[in-house]
Protein backbone atom coordinates (compact mmCIF):
# COMPACT_ATOMS: atom_id res chain seq x y z
CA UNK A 1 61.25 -77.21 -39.34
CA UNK A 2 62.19 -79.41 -36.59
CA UNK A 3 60.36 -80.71 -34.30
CA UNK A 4 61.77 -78.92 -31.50
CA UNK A 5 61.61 -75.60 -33.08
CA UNK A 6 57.59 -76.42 -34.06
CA UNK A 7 57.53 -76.89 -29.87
CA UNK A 8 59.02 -73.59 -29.70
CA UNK A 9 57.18 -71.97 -32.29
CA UNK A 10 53.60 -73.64 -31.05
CA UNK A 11 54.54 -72.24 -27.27
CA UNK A 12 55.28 -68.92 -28.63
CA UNK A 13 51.53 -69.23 -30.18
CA UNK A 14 50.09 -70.27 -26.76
CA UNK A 15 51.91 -67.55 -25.41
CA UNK A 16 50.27 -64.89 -27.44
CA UNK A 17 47.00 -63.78 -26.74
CA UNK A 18 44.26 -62.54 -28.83
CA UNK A 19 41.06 -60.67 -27.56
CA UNK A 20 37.97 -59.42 -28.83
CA UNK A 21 34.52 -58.80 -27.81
CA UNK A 22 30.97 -57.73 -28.94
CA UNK A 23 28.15 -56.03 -27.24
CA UNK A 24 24.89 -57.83 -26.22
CA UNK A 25 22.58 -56.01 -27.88
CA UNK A 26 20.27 -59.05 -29.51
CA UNK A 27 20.70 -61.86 -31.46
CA UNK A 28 23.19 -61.96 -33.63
CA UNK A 29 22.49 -62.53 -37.15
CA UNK A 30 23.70 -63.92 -40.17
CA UNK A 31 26.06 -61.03 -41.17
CA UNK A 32 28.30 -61.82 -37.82
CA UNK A 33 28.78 -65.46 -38.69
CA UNK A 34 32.12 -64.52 -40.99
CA UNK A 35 33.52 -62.76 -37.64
CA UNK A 36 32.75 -65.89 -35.81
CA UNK A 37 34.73 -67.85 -38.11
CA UNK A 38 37.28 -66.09 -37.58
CA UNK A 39 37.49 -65.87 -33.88
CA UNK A 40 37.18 -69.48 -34.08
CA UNK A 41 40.22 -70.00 -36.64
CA UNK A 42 42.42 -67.69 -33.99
CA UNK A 43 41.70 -70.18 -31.06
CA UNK A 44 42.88 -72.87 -32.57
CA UNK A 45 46.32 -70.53 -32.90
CA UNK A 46 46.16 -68.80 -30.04
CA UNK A 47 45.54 -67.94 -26.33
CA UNK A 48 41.68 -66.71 -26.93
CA UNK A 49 39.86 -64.12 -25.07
CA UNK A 50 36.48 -63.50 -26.05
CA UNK A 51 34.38 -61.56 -23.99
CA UNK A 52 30.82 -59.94 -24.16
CA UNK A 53 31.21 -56.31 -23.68
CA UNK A 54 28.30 -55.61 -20.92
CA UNK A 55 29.89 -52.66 -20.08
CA UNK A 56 29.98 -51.13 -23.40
CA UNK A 57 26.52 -52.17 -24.26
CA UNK A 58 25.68 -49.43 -20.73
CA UNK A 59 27.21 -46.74 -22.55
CA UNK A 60 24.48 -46.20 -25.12
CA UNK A 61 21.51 -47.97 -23.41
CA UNK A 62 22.24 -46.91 -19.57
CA UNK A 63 18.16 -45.80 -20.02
CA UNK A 64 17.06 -49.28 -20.80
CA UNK A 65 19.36 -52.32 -19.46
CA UNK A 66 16.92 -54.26 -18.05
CA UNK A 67 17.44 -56.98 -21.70
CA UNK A 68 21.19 -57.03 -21.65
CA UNK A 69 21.06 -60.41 -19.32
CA UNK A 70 19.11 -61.73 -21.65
CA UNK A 71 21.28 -60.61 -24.17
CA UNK A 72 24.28 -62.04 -22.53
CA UNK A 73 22.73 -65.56 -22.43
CA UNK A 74 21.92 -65.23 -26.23
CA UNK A 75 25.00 -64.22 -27.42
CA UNK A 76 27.13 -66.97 -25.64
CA UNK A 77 24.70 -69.12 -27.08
CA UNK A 78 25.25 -68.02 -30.67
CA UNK A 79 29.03 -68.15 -29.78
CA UNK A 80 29.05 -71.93 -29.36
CA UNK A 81 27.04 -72.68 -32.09
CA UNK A 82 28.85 -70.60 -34.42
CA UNK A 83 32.22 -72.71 -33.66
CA UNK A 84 33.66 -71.10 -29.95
CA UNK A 85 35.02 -73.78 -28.32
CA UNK A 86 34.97 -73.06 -24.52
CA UNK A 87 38.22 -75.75 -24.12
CA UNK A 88 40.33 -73.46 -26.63
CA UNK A 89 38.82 -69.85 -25.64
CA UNK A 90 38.06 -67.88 -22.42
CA UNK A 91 34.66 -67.22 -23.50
CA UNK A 92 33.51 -64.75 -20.32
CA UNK A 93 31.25 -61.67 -19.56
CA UNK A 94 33.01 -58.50 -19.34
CA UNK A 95 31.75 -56.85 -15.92
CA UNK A 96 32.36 -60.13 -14.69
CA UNK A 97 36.55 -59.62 -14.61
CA UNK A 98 36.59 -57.15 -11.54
CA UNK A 99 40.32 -55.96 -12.43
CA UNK A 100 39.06 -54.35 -15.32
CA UNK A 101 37.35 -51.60 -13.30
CA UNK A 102 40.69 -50.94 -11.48
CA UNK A 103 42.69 -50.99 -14.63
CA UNK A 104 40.07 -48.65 -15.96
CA UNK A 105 40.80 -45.74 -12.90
CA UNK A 106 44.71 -46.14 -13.17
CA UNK A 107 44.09 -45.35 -16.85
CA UNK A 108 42.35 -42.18 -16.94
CA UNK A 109 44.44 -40.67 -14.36
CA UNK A 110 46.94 -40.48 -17.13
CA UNK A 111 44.79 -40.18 -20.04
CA UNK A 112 45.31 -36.54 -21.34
CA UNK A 113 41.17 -35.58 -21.84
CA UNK A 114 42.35 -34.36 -25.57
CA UNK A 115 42.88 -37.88 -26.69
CA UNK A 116 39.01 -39.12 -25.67
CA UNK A 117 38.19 -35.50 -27.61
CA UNK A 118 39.70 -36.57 -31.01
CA UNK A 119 38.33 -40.02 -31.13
CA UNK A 120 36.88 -40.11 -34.89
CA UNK A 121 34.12 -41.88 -33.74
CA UNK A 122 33.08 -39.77 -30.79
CA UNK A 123 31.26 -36.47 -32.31
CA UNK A 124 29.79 -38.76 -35.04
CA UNK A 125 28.40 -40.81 -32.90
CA UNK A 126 26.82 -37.97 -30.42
CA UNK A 127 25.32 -36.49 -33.61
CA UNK A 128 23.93 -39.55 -34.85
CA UNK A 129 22.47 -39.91 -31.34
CA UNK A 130 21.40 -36.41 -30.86
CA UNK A 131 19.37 -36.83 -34.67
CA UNK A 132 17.24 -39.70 -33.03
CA UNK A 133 16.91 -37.58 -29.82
CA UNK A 134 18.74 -39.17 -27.37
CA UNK A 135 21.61 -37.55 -25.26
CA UNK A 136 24.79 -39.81 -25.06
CA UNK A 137 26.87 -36.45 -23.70
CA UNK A 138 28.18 -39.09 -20.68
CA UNK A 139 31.74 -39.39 -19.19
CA UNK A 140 30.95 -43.03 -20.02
CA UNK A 141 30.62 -42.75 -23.53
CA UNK A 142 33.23 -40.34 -23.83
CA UNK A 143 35.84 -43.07 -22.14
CA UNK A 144 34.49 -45.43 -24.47
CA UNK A 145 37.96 -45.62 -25.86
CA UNK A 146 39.92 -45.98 -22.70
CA UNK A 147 37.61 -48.82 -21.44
CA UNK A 148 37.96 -50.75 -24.78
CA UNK A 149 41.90 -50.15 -24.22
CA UNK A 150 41.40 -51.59 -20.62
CA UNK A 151 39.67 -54.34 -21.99
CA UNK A 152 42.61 -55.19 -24.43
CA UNK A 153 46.03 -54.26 -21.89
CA UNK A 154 44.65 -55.70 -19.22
CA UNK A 155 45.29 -59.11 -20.93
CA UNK A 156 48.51 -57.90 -22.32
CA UNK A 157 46.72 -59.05 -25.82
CA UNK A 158 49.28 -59.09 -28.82
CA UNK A 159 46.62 -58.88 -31.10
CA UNK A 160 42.76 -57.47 -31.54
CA UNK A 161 40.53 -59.09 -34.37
CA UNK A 162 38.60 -56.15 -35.80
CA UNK A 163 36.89 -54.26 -38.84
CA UNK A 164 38.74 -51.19 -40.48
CA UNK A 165 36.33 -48.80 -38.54
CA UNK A 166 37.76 -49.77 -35.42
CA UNK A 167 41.59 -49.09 -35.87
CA UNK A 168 41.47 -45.57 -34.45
CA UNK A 169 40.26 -47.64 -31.08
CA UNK A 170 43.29 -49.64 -31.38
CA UNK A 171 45.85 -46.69 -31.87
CA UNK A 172 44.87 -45.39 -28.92
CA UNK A 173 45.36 -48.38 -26.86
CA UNK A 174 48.76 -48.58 -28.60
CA UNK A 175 49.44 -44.49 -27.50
CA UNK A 176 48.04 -45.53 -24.25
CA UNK A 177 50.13 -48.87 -23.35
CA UNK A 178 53.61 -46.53 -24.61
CA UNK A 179 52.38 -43.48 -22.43
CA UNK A 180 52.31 -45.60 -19.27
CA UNK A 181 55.66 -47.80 -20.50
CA UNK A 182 57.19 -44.83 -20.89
CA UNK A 183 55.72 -42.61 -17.32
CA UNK A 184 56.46 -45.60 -15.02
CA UNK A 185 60.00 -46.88 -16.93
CA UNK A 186 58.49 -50.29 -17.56
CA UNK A 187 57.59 -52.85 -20.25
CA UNK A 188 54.30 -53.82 -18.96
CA UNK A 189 52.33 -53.80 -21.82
CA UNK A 190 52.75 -54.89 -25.84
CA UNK A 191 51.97 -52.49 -28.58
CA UNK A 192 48.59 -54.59 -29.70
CA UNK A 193 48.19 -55.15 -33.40
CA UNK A 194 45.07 -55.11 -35.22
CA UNK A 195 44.18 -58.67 -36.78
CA UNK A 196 42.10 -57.59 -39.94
CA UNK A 197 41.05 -60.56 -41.75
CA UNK A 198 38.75 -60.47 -45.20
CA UNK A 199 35.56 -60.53 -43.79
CA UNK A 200 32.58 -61.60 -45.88
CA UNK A 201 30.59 -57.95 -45.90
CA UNK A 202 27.16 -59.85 -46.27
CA UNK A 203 24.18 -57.41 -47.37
CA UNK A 204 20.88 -57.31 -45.88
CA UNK A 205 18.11 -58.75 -47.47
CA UNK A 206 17.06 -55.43 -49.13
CA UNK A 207 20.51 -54.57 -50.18
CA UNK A 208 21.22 -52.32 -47.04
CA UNK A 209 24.12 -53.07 -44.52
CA UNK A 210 22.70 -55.85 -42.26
CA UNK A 211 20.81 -54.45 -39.58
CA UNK A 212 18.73 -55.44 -36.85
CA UNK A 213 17.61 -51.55 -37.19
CA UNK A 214 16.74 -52.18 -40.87
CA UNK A 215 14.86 -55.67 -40.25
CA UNK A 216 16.68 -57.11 -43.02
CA UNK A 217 18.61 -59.67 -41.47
CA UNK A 218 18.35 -63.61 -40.69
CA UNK A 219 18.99 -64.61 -37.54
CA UNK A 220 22.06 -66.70 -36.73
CA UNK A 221 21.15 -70.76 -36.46
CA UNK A 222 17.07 -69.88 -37.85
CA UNK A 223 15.08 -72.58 -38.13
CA UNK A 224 13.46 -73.31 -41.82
CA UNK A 225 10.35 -71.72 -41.42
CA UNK A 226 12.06 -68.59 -40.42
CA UNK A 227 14.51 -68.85 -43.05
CA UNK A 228 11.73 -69.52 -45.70
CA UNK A 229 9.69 -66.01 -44.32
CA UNK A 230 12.91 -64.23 -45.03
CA UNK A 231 14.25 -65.22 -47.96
CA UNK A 232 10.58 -64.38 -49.64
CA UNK A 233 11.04 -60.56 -48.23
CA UNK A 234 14.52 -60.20 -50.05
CA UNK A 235 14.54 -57.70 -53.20
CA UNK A 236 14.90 -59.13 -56.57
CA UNK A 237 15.41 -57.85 -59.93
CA UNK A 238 13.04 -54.49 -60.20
CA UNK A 239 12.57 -54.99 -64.20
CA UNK A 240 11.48 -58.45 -64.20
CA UNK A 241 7.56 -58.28 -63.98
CA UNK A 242 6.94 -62.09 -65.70
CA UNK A 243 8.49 -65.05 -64.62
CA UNK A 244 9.77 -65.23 -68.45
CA UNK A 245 11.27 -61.93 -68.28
CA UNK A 246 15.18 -61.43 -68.89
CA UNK A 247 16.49 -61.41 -65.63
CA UNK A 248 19.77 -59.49 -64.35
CA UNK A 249 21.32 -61.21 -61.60
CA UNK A 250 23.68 -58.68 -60.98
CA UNK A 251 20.82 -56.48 -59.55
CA UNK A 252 19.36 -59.27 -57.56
CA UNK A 253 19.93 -60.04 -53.76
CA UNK A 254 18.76 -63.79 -54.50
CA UNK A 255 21.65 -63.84 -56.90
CA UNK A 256 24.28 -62.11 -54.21
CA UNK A 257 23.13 -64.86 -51.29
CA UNK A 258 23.50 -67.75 -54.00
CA UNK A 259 26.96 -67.20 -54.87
CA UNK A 260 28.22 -66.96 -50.95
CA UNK A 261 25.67 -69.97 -50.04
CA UNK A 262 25.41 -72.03 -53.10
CA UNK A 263 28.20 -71.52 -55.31
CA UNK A 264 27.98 -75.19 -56.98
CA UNK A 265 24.86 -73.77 -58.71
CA UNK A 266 24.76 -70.44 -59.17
CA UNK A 267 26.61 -70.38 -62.71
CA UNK A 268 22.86 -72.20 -63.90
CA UNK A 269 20.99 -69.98 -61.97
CA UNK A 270 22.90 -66.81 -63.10
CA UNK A 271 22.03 -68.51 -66.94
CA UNK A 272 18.31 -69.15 -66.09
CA UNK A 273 17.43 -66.10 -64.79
CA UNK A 274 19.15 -64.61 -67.70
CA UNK A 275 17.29 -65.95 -70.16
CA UNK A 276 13.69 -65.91 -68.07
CA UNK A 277 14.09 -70.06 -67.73
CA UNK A 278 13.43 -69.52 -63.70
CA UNK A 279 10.93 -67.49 -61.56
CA UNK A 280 11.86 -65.36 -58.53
CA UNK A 281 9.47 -67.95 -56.69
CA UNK A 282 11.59 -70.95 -57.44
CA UNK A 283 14.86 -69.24 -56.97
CA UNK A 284 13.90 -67.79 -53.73
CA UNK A 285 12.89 -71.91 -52.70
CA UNK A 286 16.52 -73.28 -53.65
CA UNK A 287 18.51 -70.31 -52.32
CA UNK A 288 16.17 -70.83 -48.89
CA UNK A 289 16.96 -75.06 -49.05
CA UNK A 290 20.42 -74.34 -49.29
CA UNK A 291 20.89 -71.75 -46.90
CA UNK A 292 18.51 -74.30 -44.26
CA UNK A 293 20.82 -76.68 -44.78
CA UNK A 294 24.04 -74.42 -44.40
CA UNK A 295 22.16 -73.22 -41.03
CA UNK A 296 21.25 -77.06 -39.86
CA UNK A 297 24.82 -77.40 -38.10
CA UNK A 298 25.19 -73.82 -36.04
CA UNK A 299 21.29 -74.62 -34.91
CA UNK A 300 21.69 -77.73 -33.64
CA UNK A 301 24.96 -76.82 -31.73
CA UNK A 302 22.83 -73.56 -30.35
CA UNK A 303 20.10 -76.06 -29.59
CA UNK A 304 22.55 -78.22 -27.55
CA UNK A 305 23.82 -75.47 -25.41
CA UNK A 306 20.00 -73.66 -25.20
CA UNK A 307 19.00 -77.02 -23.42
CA UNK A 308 21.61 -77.49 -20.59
CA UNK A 309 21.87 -73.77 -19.29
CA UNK A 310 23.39 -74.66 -16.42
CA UNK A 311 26.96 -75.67 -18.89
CA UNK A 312 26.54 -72.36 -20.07
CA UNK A 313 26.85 -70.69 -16.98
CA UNK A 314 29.58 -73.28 -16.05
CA UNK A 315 31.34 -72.38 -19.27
CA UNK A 316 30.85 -68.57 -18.52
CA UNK A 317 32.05 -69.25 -15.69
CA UNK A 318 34.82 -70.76 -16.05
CA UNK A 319 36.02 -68.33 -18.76
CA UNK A 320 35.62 -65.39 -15.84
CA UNK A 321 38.05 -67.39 -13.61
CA UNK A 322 40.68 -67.47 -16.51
CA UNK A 323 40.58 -64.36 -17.67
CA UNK A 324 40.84 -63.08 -13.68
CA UNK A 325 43.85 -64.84 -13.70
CA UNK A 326 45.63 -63.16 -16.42
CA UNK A 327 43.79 -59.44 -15.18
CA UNK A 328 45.20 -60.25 -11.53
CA UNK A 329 48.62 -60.58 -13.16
CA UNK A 330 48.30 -58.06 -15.49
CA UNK A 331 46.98 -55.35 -12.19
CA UNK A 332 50.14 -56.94 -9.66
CA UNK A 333 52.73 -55.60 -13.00
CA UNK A 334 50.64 -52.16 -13.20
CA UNK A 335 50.09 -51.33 -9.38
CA UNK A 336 54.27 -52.50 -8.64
CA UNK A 337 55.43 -50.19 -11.82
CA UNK A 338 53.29 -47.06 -10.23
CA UNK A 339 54.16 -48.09 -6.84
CA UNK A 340 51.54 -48.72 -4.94
C-alpha cells in the first residue's frame, strides 16, 4: 500500500464512528474487562463514542435513582483503568448530550407502535420483572429500543460493539434509520453494523453467569485482599474430599480461571491436581497471586483517576462537548430533511 492510500485509508477510519454504551448500575466486574478490551482496541481504529447510558439505567430503576451518580463516577472510573483513553474516545454521560432527547421525539413520531411490540426482549423482560414483583409496564421501557437507536443515529455510528443478545436492538435501528431515509428522501443516516468480537464469556465464581445478582463476581481493579476473599469462595472439584484425592480439573472453577489468567502453568496444575500432588488450598493461593498481579495495572490506573476527580469531570466533560458536536450536526441534517 502506498503511503498515500494508507492516508486515505487511515482518514476513512477517523471518519467512521463507533459507539457503545453501558448502564451505571455498580461496579463493574471482572466479566466486563474482555468488553473493555475491546472498546479500547476500536479507539485506536476509530472515531470512539462511549457513553454511560443514564437514561437507560431510569428505565428499570425510575423507583430508586438516587445511586446512579454514584454509579456514573464509578463506571468512568473503571473505564480508564480498564484501557479508555479519553484523547482517542468521547468518553461522556448520556443525559448529558441534550440532542438526544430531540432526536428521541422526531423518532417516535414515525415509529409504527408494532415495532416497540415485537422487540424479543420486551415481554421477556416484563415477565422476568413481573416474577420479582416489580411493574416495568412504562412507555419508557417500552421505547427502550428507539432510545438505544437514538443513541446510535444520532452519531451517524457505522458500527455498534455488542453481544449476540443485542442484535435485534440493532435491526431496529437499521429499520429505523431506512424508514426515515426513505419518508424524508434523504441519506441522513448509515445502516449501523453490529461489531461482534469473541468475547471471553468468563463464569462466575460458582460456575453461574457473572452476576452482581449472584455475588459471584470480582470486582474490576480489586485489591489483593479482596481478590484473596474471593478466590477462596470459588467451587472446586465436588469429589475431591482429601487433598490427595484424584482431582478433575475439568469440573473445577480454579482450573477454568487458571487457564484464562495463568496459562504458562496450568498444564502442571491440570497434572497435579490429577494425580492429588496439589490441594484446593494451594491452588486457590497461585490462581489468587496471579490474578493480583494481572489486576495490579487496571488498579493503579483506577487509583490515578479516583484521586484527581476533578480530571474526571474534565474528561467527562469534555467528551459531552464532542459528542454535542456531532448530535448538533447530526439534529441540523434531521430537522432540514423534515423541514422544520
Amino acid at each position: 500500500m502506498t503511503t498515500e492510500n494508507m492516508a486515505t485509508a487511515s482518514q476513512a477510519a477517523e471518519n467512521k464512528a463507533v459507539l457503545s454504551g453501558m448502564r451505571p448500575t455498580g461496579r463493574l466486574h471482572l466479566g466486563h474487562y474482555s468488553v473493555l478490551e475491546n472498546w479500547a482496541a476500536l479507539q485506536e481504529q476509530y472515531d470512539a463514542y462511549f457513553f454511560i447510558a443514564d437514561y437507560h439505567a431510569l428505565t428499570t430503576a425510575f423507583d430508586n435513582s438516587s445511586s446512579i451518580a454514584q454509579n456514573v463516577y464509578d463506571m468512568t472510573l473503571d473505564w480508564l483503568a480498564a484501557g479508555l483513553d479519553p484523547e482517542k474516545s468521547a468518553i461522556f454521560v448520556q443525559s448529558d448530550v441534550r440532542e438526544l432527547a430531540d432526536l428521541h421525539i422526531l423518532f417516535s413520531m414515525i415509529t409504527p407502535l408494532s415495532w416497540l411490540e415485537r422487540v424479543p426482549t420486551y415481554k421477556d423482560q416484563v415477565n422476568q420483572f413481573a416474577k420479582g414483583g416489580k411493574d416495568i409496564m412504562t412507555y419508557g421501557f417500552l421505547g427502550y429500543p428507539l432510545l438505544m437507536a437514538a443513541d446510535i443515529l444520532l452519531y451517524r455510528a457505522f458500527g455498534v460493539p455488542v453481544g449476540e443478545d443485542q442484535l435485534p436492538h440493532i435491526e431496529f435501528c437499521r429499520e429505523l434509520a431506512r424508514r426515515f431515509n426513505h419518508l424524508y428522501q434523504k441519506q441522513v443516516f448509515p445502516e449501523p453494523q453490529a461489531l461482534l468480537a469473541k468475547i471471553k464469556q468468563l463464569p462466575g465464581l460458582d460456575g453461574r453467569k457473572m452476576s452482581k445478582s449472584y455475588d459471584n463476581y470480582i470486582v474490576l481493579g480489586a485489591d489483593q485482599p479482596e481478590i484473596e476473599k474471593r478466590v477462596r469462595q470459588m467451587v472446586t472439584d465436588p469429589a475431591r474430599i482429601r487433598k490427595d484425592d484424584l482431582g478433575h480439573p475439568e469440573v473445577c472453577m480454579v482450573y477454568t480461571y487458571h487457564k484464562i489468567y495463568n496459562s504458562e502453568e496450568q498444564a502442571e496444575i491440570k497434572c497435579e491436581c490429577e494425580k492429588g500432588g496439589i490441594g484446593c488450598v494451594a491452588c486457590k493461593k497461585r490462581l489468587a497471586a496471579k490474578l493480583n498481579e494481572y489486576m495490579e495495572p487496571i488498579r493503579e490506573r483506577r487509583e490515578h483517576f479516583a484521586g484527581k476527580p476533578q480530571l474526571v469531570q474534565e474528561i467527562l466533560q469534555a467528551g459531552q462537548q464532542k459528542a454535542s458536536r456531532k448530535a448538533a450536526e447530526t439534529l441540523a441534517l434531521v430537522r432540514d430533511a423534515m423541514g422544520m
